[in-house]
PDB file of N, CA and C in Angstrom:
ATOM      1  N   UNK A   1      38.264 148.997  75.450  1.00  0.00           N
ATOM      2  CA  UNK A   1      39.672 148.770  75.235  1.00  0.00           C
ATOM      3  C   UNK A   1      40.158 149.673  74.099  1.00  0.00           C
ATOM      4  N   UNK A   2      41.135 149.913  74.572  1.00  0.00           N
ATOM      5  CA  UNK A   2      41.651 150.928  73.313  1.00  0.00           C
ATOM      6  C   UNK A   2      42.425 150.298  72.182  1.00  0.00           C
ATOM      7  N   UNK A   3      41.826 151.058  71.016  1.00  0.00           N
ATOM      8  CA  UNK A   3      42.685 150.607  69.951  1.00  0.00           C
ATOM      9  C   UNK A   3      44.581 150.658  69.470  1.00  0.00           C
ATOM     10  N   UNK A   4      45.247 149.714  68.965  1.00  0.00           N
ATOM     11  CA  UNK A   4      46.172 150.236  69.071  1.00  0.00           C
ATOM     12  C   UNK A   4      46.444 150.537  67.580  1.00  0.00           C
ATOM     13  N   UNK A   5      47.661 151.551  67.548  1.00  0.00           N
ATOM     14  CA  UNK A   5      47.661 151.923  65.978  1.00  0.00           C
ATOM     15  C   UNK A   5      49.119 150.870  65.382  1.00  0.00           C
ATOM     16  N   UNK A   6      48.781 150.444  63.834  1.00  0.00           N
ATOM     17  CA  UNK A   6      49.453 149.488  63.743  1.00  0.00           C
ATOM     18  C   UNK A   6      50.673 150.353  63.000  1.00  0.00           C
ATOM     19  N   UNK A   7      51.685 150.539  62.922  1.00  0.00           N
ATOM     20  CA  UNK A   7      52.415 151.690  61.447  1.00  0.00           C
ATOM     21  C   UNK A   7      53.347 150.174  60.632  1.00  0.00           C
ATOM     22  N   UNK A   8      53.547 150.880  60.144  1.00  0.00           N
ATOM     23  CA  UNK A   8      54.603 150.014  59.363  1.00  0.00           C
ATOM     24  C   UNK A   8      56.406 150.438  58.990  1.00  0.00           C
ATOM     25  N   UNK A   9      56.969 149.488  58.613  1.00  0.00           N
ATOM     26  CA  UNK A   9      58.476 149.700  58.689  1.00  0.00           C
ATOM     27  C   UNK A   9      58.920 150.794  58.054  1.00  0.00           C
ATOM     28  N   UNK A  10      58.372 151.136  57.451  1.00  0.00           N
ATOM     29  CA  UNK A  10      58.817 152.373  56.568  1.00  0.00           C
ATOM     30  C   UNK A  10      58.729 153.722  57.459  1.00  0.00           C
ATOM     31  N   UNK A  11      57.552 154.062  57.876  1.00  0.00           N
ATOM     32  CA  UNK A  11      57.561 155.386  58.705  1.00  0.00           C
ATOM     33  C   UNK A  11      58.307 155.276  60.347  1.00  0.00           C
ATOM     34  N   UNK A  12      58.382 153.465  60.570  1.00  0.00           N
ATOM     35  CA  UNK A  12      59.063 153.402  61.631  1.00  0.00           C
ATOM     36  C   UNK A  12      60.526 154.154  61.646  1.00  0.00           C
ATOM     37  N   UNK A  13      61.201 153.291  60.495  1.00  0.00           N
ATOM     38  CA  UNK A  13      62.574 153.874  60.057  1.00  0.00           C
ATOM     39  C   UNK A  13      62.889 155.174  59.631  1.00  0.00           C
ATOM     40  N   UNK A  14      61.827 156.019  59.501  1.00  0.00           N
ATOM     41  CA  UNK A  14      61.712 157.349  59.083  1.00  0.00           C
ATOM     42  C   UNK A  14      61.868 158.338  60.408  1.00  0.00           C
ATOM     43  N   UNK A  15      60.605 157.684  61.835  1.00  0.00           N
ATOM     44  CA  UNK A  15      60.708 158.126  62.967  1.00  0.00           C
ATOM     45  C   UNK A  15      62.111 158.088  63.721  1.00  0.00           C
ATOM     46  N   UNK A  16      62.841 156.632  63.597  1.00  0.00           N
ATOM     47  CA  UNK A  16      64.030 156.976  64.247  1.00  0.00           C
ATOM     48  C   UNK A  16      65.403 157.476  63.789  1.00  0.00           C
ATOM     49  N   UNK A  17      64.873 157.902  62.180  1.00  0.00           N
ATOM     50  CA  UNK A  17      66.000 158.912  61.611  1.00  0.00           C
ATOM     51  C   UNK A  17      65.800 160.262  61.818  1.00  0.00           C
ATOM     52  N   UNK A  18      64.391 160.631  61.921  1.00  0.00           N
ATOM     53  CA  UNK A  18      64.208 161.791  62.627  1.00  0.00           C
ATOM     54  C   UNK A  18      64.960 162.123  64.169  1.00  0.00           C
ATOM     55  N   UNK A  19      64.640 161.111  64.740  1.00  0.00           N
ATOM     56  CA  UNK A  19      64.955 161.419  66.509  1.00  0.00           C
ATOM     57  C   UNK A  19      66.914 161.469  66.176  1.00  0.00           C
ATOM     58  N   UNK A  20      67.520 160.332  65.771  1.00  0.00           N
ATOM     59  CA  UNK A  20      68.752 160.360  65.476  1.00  0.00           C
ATOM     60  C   UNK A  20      69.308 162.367  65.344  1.00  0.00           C
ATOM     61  N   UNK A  21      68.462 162.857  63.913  1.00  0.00           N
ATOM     62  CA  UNK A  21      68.826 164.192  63.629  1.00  0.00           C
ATOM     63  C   UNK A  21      68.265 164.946  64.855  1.00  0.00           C
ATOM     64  N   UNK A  22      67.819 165.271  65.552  1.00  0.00           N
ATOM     65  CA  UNK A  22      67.349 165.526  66.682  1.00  0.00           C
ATOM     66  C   UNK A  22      68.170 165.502  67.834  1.00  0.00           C
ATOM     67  N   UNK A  23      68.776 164.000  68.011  1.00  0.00           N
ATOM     68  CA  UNK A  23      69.968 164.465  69.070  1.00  0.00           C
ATOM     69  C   UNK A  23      71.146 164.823  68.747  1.00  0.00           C
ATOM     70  N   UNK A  24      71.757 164.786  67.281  1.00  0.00           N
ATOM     71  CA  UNK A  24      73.112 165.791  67.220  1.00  0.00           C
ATOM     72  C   UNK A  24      72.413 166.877  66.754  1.00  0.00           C
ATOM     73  N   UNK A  25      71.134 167.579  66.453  1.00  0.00           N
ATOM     74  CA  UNK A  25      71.361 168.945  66.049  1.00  0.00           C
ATOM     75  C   UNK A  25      71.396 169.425  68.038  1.00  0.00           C
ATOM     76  N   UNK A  26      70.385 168.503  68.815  1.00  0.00           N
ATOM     77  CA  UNK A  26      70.989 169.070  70.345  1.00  0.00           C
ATOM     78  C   UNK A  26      72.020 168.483  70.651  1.00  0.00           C
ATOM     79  N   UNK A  27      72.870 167.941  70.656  1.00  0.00           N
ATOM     80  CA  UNK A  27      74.471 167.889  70.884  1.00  0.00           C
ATOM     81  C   UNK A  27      75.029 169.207  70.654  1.00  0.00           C
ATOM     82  N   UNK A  28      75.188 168.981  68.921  1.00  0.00           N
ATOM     83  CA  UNK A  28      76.064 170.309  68.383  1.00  0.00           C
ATOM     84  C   UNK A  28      75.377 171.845  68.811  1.00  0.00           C
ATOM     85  N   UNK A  29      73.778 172.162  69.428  1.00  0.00           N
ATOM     86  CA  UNK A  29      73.783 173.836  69.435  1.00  0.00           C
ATOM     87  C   UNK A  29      73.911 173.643  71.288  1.00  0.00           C
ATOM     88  N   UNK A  30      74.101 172.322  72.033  1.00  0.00           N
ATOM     89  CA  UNK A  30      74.478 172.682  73.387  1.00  0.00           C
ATOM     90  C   UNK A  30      76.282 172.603  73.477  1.00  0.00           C
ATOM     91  N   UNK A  31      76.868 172.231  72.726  1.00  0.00           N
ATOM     92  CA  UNK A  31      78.489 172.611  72.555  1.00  0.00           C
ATOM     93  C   UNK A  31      78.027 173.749  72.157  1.00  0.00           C
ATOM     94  N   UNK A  32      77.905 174.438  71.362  1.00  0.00           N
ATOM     95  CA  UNK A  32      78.188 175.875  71.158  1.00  0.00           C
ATOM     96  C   UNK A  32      77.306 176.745  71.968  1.00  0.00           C
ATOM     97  N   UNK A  33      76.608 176.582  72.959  1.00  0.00           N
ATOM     98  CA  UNK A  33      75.941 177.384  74.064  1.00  0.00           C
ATOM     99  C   UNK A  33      76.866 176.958  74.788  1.00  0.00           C
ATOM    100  N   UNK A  34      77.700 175.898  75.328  1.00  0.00           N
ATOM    101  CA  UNK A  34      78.929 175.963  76.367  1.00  0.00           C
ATOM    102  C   UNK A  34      79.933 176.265  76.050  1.00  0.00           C
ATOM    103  N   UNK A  35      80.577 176.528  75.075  1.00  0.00           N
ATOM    104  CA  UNK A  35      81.575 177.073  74.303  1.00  0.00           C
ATOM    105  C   UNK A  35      81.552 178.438  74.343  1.00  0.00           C
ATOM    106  N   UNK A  36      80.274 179.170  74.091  1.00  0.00           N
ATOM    107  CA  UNK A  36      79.755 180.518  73.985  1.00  0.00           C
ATOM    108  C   UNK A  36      79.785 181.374  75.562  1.00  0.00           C
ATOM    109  N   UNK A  37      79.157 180.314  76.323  1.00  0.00           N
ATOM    110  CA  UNK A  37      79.446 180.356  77.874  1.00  0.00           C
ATOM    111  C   UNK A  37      80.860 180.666  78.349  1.00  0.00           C
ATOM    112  N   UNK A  38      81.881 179.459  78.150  1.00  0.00           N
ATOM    113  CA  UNK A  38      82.568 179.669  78.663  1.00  0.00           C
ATOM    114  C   UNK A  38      83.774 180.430  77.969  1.00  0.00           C
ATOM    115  N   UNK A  39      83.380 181.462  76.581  1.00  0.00           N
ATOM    116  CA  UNK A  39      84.353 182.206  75.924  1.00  0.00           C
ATOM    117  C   UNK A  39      83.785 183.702  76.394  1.00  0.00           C
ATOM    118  N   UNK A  40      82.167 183.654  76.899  1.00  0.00           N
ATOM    119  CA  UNK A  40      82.214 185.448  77.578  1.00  0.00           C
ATOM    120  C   UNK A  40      82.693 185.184  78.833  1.00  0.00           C
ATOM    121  N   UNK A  41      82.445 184.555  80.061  1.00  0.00           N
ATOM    122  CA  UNK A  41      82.759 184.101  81.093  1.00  0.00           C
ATOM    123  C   UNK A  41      83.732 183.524  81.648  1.00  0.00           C
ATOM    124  N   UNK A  42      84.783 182.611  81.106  1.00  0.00           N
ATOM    125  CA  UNK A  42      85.640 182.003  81.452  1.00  0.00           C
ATOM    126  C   UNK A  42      85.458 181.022  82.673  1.00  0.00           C
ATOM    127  N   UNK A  43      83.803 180.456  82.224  1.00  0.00           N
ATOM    128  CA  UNK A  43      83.778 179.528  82.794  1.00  0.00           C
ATOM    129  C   UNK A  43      83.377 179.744  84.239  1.00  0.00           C
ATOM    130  N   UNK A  44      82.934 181.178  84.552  1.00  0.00           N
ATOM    131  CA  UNK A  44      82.699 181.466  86.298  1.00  0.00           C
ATOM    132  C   UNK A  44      81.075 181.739  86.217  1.00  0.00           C
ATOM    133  N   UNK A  45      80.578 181.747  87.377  1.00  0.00           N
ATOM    134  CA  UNK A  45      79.173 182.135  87.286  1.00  0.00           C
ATOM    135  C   UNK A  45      78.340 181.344  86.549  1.00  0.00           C
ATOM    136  N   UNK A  46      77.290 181.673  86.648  1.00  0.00           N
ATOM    137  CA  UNK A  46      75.970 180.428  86.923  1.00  0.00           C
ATOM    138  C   UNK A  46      76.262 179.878  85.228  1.00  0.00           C
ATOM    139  N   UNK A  47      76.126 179.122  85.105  1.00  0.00           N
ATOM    140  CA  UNK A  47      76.158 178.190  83.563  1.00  0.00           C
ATOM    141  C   UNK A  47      74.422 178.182  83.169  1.00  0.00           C
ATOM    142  N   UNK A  48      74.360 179.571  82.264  1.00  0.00           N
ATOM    143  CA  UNK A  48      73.493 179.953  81.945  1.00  0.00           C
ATOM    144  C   UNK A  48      72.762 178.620  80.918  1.00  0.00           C
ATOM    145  N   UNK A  49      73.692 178.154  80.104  1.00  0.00           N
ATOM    146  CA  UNK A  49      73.481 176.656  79.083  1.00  0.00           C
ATOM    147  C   UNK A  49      72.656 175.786  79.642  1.00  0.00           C
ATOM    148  N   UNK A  50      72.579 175.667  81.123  1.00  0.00           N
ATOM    149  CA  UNK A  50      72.230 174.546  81.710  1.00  0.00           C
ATOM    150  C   UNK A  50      70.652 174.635  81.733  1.00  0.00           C
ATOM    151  N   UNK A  51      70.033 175.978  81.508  1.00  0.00           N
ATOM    152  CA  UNK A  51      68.595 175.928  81.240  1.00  0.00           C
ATOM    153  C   UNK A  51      67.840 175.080  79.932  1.00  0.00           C
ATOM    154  N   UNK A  52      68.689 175.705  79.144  1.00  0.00           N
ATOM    155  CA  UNK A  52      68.454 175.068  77.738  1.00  0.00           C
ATOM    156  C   UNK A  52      68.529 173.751  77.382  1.00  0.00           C
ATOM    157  N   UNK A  53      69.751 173.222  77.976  1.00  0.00           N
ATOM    158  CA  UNK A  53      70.151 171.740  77.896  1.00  0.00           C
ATOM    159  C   UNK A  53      69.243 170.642  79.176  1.00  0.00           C
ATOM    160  N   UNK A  54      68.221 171.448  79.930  1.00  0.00           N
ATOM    161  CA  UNK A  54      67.839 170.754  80.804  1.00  0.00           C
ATOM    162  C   UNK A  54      66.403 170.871  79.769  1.00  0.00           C
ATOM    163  N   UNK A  55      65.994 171.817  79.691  1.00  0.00           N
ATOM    164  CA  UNK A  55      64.377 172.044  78.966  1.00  0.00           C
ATOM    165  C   UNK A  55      64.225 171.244  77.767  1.00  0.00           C
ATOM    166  N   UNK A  56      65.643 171.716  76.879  1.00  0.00           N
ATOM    167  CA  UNK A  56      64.820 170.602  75.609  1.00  0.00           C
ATOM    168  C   UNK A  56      65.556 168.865  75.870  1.00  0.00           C
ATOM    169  N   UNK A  57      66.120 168.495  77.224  1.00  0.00           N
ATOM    170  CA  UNK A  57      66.475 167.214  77.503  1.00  0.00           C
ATOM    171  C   UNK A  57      65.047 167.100  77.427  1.00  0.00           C
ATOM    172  N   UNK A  58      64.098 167.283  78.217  1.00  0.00           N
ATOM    173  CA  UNK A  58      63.012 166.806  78.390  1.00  0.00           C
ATOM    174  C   UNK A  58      62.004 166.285  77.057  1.00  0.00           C
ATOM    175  N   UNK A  59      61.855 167.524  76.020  1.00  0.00           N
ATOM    176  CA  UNK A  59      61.663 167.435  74.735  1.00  0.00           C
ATOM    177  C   UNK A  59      62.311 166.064  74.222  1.00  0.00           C
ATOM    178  N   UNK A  60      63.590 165.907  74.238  1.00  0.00           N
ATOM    179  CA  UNK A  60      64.341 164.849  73.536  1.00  0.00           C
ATOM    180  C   UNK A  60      64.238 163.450  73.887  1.00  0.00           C
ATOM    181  N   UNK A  61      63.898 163.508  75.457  1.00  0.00           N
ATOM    182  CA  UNK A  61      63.332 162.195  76.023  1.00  0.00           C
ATOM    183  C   UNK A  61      61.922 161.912  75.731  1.00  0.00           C
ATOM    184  N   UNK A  62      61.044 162.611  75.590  1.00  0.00           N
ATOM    185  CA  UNK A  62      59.699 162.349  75.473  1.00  0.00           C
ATOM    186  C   UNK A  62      59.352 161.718  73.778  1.00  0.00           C
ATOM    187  N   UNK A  63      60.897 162.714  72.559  1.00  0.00           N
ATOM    188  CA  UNK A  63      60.773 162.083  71.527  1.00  0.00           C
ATOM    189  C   UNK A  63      61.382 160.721  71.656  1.00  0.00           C
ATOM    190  N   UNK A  64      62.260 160.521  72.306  1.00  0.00           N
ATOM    191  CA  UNK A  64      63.064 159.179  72.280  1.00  0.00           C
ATOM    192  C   UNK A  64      61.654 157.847  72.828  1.00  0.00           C
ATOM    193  N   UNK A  65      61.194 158.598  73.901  1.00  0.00           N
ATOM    194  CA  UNK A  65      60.385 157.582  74.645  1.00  0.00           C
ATOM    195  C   UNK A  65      58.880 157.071  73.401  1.00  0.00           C
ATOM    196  N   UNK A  66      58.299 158.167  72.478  1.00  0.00           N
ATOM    197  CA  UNK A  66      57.344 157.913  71.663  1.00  0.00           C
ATOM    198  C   UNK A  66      58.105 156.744  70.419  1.00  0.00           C
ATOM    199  N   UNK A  67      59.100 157.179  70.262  1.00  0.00           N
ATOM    200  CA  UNK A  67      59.711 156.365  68.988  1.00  0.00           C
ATOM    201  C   UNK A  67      60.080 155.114  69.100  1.00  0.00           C
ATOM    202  N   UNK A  68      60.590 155.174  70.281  1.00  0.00           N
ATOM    203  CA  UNK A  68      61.591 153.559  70.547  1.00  0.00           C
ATOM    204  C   UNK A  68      60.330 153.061  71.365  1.00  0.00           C
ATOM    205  N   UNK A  69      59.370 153.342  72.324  1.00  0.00           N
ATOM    206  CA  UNK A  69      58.949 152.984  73.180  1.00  0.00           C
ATOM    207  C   UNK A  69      57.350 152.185  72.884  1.00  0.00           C
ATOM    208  N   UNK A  70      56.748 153.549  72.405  1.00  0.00           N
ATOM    209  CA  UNK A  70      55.869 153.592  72.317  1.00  0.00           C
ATOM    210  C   UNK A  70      54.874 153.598  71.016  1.00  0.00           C
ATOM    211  N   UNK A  71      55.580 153.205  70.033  1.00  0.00           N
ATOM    212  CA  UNK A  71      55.916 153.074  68.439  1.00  0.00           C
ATOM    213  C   UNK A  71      55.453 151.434  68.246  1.00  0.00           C
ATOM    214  N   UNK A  72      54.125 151.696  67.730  1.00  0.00           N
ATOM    215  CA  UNK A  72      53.930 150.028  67.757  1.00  0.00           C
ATOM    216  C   UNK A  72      54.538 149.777  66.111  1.00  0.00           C
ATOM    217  N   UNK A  73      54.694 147.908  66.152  1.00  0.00           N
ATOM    218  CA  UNK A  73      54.579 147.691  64.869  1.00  0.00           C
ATOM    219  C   UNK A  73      53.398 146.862  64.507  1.00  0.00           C
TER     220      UNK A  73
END
């Protein structure tokens, strides 16, 4: 059986102030990759942003899922 790891409140509250800064620094640099998009482009042609905002979604869920989820106390 596997062990589980026990943490405590302190680094808990530390982990989900991390993830917090984590999703507005990706909020605020995917507004300005669609902003950036649609000021060379005007908005036509493939929405180049959508790579970026799909790749590190994944990143951002996997942190969300370790912290809230999988984060014993």
């Amino acid at each position: 059986m596997a062990k589980e790891k026990v943490v405590d409140e302190k680094t808990i509250l530390k982990e989900k102030r991390g993830f917090y800064i984590h999703l507005i620094i990706y909020i605020l640099v995917n507004i300005g990759l669609y902003a950036q998009w649609w000021y060379l482009t005007d908005g036509e042609g493939f929405a180049w942003p959508i790579t970026t905002t799909f790749g590190w979604g994944i990143g951002l869920v996997a942190h969300f899922l370790v912290v809230f989820i999988f984060l014993k106390k």
